[in-house]
Protein backbone atom coordinates (compact mmCIF):
# COMPACT_ATOMS: atom_id res chain seq x y z
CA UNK A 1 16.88 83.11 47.48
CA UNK A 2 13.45 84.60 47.70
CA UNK A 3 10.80 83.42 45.20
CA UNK A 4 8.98 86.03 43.46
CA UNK A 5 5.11 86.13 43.59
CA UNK A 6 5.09 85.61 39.99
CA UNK A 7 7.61 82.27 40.16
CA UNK A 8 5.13 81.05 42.60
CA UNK A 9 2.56 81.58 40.41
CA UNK A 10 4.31 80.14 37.45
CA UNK A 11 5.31 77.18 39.75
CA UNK A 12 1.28 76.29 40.26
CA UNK A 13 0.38 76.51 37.11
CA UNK A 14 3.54 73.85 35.78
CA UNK A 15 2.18 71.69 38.38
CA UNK A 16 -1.18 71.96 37.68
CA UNK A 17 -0.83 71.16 33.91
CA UNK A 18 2.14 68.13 34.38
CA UNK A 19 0.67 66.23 37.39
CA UNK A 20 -2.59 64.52 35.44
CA UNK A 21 0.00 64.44 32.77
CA UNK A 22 2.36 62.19 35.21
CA UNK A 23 -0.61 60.42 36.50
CA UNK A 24 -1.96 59.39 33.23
CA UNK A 25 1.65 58.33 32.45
CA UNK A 26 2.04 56.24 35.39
CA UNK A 27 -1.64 54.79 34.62
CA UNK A 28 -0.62 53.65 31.02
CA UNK A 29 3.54 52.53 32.07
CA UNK A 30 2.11 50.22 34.94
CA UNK A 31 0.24 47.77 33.09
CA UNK A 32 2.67 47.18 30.61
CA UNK A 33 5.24 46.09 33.40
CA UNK A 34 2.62 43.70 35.16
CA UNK A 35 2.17 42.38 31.76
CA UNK A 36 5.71 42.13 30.92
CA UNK A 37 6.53 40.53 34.21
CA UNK A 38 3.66 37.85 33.62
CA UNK A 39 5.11 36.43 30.34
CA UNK A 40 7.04 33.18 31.02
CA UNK A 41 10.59 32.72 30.94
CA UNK A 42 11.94 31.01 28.09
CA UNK A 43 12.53 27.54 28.09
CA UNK A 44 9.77 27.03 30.93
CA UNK A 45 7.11 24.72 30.95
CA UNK A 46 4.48 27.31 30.68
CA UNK A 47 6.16 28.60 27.83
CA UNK A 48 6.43 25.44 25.80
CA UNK A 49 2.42 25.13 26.30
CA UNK A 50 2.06 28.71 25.12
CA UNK A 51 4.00 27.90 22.40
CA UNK A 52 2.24 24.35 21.64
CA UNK A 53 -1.09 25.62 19.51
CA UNK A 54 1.43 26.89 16.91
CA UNK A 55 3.54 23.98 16.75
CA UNK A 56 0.39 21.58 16.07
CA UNK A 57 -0.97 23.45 14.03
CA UNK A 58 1.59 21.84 11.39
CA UNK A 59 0.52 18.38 10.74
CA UNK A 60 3.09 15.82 11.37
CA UNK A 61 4.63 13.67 8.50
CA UNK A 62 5.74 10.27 8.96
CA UNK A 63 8.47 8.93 6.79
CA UNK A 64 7.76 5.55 7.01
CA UNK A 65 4.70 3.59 8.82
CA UNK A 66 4.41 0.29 9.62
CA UNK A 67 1.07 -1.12 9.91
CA UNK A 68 0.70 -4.38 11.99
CA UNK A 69 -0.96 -6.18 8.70
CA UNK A 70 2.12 -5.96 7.06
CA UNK A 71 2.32 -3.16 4.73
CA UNK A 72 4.27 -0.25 4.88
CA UNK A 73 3.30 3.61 3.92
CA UNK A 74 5.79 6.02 3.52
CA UNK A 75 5.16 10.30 3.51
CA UNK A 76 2.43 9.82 5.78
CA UNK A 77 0.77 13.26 6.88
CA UNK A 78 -1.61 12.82 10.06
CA UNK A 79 -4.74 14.81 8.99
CA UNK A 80 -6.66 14.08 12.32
CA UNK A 81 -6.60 12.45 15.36
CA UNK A 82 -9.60 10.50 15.49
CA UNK A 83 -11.01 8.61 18.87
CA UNK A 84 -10.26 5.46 17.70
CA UNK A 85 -7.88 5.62 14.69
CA UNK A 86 -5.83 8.33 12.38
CA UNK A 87 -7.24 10.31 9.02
CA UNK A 88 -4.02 10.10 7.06
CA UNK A 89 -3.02 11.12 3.67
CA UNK A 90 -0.22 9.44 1.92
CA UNK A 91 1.34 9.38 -1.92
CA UNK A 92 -0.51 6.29 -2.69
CA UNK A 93 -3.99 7.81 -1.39
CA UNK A 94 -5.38 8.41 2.56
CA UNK A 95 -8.13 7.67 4.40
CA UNK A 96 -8.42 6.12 8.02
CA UNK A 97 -6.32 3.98 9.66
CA UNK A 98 -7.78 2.74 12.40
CA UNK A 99 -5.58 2.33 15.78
CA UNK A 100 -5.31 -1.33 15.99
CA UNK A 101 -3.49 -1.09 12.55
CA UNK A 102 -0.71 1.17 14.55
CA UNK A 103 2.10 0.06 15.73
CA UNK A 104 2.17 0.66 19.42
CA UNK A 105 4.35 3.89 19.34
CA UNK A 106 2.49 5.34 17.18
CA UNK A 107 -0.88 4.74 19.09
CA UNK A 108 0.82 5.77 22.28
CA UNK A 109 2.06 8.80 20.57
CA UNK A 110 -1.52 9.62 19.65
CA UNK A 111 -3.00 8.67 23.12
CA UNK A 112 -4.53 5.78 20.87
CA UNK A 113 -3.66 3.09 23.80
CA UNK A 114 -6.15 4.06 26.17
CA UNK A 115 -9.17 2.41 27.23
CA UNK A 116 -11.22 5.70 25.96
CA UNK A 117 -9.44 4.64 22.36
CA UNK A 118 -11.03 0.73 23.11
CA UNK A 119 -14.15 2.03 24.13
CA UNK A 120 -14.42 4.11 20.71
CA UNK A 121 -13.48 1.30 18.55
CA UNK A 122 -16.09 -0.88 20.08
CA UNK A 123 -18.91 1.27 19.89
CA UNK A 124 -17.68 1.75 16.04
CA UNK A 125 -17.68 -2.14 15.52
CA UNK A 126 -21.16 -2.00 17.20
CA UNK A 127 -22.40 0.48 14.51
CA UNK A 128 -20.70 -1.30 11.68
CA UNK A 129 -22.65 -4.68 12.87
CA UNK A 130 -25.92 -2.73 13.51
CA UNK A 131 -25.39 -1.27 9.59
CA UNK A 132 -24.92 -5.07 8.43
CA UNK A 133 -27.82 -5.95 10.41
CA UNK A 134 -29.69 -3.10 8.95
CA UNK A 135 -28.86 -4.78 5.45
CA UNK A 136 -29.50 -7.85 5.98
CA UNK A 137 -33.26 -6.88 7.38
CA UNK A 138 -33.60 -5.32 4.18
CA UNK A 139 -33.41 -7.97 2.12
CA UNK A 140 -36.74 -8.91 1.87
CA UNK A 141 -37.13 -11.69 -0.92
CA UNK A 142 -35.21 -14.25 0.97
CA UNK A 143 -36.38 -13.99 4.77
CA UNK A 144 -35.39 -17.88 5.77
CA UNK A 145 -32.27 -18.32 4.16
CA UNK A 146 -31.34 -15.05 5.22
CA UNK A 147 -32.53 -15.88 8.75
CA UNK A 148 -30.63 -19.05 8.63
CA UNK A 149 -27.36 -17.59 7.53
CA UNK A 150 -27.01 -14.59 10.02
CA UNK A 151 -27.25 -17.19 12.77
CA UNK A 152 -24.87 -19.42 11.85
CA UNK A 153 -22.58 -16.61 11.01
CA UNK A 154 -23.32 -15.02 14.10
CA UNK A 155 -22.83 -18.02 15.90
CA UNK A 156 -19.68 -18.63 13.96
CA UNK A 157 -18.22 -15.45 15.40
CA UNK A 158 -19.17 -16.00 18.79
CA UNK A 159 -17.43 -19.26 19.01
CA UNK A 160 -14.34 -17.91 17.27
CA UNK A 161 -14.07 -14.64 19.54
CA UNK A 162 -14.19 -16.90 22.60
CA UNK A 163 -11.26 -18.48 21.24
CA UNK A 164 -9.70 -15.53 20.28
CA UNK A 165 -10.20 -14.10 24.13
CA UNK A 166 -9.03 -17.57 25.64
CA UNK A 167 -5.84 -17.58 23.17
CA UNK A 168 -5.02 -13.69 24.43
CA UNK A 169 -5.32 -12.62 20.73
CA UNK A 170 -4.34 -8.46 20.20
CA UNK A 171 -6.48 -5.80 19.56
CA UNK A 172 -5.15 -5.70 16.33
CA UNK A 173 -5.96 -9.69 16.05
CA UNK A 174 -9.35 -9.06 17.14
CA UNK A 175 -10.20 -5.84 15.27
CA UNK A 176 -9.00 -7.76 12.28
CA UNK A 177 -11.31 -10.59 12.85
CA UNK A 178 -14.32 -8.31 13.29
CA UNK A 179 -13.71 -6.84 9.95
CA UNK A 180 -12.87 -10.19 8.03
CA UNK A 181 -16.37 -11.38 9.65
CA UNK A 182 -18.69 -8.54 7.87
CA UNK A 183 -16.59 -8.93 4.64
CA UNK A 184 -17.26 -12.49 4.40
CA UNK A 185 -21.15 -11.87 5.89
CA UNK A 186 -21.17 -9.39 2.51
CA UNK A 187 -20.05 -11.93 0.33
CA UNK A 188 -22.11 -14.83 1.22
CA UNK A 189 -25.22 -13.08 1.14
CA UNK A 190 -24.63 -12.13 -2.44
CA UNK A 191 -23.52 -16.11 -3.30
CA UNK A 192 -26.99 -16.96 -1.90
CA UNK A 193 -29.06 -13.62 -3.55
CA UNK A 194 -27.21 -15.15 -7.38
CA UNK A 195 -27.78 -18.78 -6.72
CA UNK A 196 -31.46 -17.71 -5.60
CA UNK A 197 -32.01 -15.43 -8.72
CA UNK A 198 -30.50 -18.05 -11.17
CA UNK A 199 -33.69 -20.71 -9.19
CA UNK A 200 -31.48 -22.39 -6.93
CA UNK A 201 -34.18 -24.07 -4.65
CA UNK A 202 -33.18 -22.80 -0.81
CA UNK A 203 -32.36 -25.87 1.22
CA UNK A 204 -29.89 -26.32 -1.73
CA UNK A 205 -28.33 -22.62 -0.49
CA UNK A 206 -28.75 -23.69 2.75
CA UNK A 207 -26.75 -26.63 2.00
CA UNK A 208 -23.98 -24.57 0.04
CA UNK A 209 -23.99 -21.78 2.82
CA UNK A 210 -23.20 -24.22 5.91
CA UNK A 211 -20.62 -26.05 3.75
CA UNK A 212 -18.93 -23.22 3.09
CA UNK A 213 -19.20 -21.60 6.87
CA UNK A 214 -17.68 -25.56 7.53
CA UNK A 215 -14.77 -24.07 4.77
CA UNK A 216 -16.34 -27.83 3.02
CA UNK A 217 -17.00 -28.02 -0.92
CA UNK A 218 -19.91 -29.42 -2.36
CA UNK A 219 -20.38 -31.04 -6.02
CA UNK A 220 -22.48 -28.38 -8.22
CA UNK A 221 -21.54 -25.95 -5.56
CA UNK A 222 -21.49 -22.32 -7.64
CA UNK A 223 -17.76 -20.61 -7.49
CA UNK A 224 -18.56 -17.72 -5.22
CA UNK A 225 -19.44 -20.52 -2.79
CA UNK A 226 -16.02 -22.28 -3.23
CA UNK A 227 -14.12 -19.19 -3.09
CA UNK A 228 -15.88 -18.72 0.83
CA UNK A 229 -15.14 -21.94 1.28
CA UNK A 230 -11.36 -22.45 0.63
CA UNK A 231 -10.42 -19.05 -0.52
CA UNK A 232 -8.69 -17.79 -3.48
CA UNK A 233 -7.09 -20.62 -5.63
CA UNK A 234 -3.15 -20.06 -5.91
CA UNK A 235 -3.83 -20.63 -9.71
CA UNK A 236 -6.49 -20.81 -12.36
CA UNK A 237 -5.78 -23.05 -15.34
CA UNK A 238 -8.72 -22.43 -18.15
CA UNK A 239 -9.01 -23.85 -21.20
CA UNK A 240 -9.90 -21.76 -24.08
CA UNK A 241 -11.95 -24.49 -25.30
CA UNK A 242 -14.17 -25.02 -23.30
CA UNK A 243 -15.77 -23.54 -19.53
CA UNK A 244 -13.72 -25.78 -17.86
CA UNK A 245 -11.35 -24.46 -15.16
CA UNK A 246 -8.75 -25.86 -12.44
CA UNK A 247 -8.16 -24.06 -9.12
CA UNK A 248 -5.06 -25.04 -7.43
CA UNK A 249 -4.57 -24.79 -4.09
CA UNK A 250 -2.24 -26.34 -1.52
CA UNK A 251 -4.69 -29.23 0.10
CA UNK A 252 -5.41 -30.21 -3.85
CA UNK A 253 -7.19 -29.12 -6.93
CA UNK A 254 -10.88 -28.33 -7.58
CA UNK A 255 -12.53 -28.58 -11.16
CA UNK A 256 -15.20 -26.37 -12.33
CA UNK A 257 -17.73 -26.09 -15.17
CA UNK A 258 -19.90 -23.68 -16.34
CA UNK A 259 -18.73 -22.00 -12.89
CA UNK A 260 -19.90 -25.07 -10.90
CA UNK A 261 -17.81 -27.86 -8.71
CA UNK A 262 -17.70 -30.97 -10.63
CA UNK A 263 -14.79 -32.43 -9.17
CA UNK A 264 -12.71 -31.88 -5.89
């Protein structure tokens, strides 16, 4: 068939107008394949970390914890993962939990086992002694009693982490310890700032302080000093008739008056 000058002419000017129009097409069509052929498969490894940042993003809930001191939280929603320790909430209240309180799945589920996790909980003690320390520089109106209890405190600790270390005590154990140690620091330092206010002569604190670090009572001894030095009494009989109180304990029974050791 013979093609008319004015079908060629029509021809050129189809092809004029449709082949940006196809090459713009082909511009736009091609990166959506490469895209779509980039996207993982389902159910491949890539694709479950693509997907991860939306599945954290919900905090997990624990039905029931069980800490290593004994006690056991239930509903517990992980706030945070912090370098040495959880931020939890729970029905009873929140706060931190700190990773030597975990139970090991639970720290190894949180990439709380590692040594990065012990490094982080040391340097954390460290501050937490350096914060006593700070305290205890602070108290200015007693500088040699206060001198001479941080040493034997300090030297108290020392003697009992060696044990602890020869013994193979936990992390938990140990972390435990630390934390008992600047609890009891706390409290004896107020038992020697009251006896000192109430004109307790300090060798007489002295006395008290290393009796009590010795877990020994001491007649007149005050009852914050007693309490350091065997603990909290089983039971309290007081008469209504008079300051007189019994503490019972299991190695026997200690008799107070006016708040004082009279007998023991």
């Amino acid at each position: 068939m013979k093609i008319q000058p004015r079908t060629c002419q029509t021809f050129r000017l189809v092809a004029t107008i449709a082949l940006p129009c196809v090459t713009v097409l082909l511009a736009v069509a091609v990166p959506a394949q490469s895209v779509c052929a980039q996207q993982p498969a389902a159910g491949s490894p890539t694709a479950a970390a693509a997907a991860a940042p939306a599945a954290t993003a919900r905090p997990d809930v624990l039905r029931e914890l069980k800490l290593t001191d004994g006690r056991v939280l239930r509903n517990v929603v992980v706030r945070e993962v912090l370098a040495d320790g959880l931020k939890v909430s729970h029905p009873d209240g929140g706060g931190r939990i700190d990773a030597g309180l975990l139970p090991p799945d639970i720290r190894s589920r949180y990439r709380l086992d590692t040594p990065e996790a012990a490094a982080a909980a040391q340097d954390r003690r460290r501050q937490e002694d350096a914060e006593a320390q700070r305290v205890l520089d602070s108290q200015r109106g007693y500088p040699e009693i206060v001198l001479m209890l941080r040493r034997d405190i300090l030297e108290q600790a020392a003697v009992r982490r060696t044990e602890m270390a020869q013994c193979g005590a936990s992390a938990c154990e140990r972390d435990r310890f630390e934390r008992s140690r600047i609890a009891f620091f706390d409290s004896m330092l107020t038992a020697v700032q009251d006896a000192e206010s109430a004109g307790v002569r300090p060798e007489t604190c002295l006395a008290w302080t290393r009796a009590a670090l010795e877990r020994r009572l001491a007649i007149g001894m005050p009852a914050a000093f007693a309490r350091l030095a065997w603990g909290e009494p089983s039971h309290i009989v007081a008469e209504s008739t008079s300051s007189r109180q019994e503490w019972k304990y299991d190695r026997g029974v200690v008799s107070l008056e006016n708040g004082a050791v009279v007998t023991y």
